[in-house]
Protein backbone atom coordinates (compact mmCIF):
# COMPACT_ATOMS: atom_id res chain seq x y z
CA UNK A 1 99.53 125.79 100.20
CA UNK A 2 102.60 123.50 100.43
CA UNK A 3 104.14 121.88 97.78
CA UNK A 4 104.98 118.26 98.51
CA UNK A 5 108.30 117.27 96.61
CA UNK A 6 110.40 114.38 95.88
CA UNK A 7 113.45 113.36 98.46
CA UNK A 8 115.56 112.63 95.17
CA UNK A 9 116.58 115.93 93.83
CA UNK A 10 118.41 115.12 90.73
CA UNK A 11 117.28 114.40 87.44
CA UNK A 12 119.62 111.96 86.67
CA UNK A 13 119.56 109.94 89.69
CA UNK A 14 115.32 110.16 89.61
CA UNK A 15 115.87 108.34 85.99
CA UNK A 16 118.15 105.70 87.77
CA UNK A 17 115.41 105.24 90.38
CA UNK A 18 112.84 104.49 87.70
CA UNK A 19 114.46 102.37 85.43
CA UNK A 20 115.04 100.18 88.42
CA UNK A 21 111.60 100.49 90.50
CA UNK A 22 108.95 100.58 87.50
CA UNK A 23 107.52 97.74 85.81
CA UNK A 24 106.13 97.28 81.95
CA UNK A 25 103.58 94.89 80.71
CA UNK A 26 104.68 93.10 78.28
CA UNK A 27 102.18 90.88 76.96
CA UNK A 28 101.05 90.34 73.64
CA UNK A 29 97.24 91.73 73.79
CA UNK A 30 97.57 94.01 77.11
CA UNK A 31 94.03 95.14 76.11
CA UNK A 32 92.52 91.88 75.86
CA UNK A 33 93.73 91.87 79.84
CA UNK A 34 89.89 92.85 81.44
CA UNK A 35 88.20 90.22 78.72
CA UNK A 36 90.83 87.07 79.81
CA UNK A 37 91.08 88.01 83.66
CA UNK A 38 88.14 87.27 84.59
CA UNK A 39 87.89 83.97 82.68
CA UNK A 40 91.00 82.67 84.33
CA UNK A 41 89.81 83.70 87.72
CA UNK A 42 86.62 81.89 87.27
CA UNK A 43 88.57 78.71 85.64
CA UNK A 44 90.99 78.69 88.65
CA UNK A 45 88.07 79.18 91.27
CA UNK A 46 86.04 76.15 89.51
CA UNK A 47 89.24 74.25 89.62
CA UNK A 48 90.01 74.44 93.60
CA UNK A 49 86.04 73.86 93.76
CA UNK A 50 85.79 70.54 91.96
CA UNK A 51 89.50 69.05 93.92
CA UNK A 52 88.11 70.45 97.30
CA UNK A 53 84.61 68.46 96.01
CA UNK A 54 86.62 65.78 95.80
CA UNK A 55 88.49 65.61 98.86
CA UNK A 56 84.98 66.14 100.95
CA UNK A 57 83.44 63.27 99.36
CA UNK A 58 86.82 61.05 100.10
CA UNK A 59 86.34 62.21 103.75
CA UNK A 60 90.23 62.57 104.05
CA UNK A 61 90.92 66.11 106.13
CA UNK A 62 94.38 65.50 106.37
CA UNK A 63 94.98 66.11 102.72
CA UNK A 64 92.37 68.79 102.36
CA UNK A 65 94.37 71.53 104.63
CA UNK A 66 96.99 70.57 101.99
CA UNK A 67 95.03 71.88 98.87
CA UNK A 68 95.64 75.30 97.36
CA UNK A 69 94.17 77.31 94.80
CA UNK A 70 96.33 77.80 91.91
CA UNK A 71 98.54 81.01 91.40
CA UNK A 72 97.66 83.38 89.06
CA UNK A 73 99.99 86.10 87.66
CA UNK A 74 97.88 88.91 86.35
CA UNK A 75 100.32 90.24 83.71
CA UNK A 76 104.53 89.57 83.50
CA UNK A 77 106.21 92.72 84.90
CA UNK A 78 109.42 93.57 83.39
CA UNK A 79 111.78 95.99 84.84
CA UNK A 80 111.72 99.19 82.76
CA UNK A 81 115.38 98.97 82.17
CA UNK A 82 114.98 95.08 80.61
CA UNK A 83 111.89 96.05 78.31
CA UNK A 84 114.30 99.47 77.12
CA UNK A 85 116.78 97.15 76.22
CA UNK A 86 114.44 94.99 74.56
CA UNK A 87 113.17 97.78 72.40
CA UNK A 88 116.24 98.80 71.47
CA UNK A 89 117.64 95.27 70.32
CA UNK A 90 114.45 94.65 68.16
């Protein structure tokens, strides 16, 4: 049985890595995340349904292909390095 390793060999340079490639949550109730997600899914969703509702009933096409769905950020990533420095200010 093989071992599969990493291609960076060197502690110090694996530290670099992840200071610059992970990401923190930073929210204020990062629990509360599977109660609200949901809820503004659904909001969104009901949103696009009721302006796309709209647009039907209008009979105006041209503007419909023009309609999008609003943008929803799950959670705000932070770099790991930004939120360490954070913590360490506070």
């Amino acid at each position: 049985m093989s071992r599969v390793s990493s291609s960076v060999r060197d502690p110090q340079e694996k530290k670099r890595l992840s200071y610059e490639r992970d990401y923190r949550n930073v929210s204020e109730y990062p629990h509360a995340f599977r109660r609200k997600w949901p809820r503004n899914k659904a909001r969104a969703n009901r949103a696009f349904r009721r302006a796309e509702k709209q647009f039907i009933e209008l009979d105006d096409d041209t503007r419909l292909a023009d309609l999008r769905r609003e943008v929803l950020l799950k959670w705000e990533p932070i770099v790991l390095r930004e939120w360490v420095e954070r913590r360490r200010r506070d």
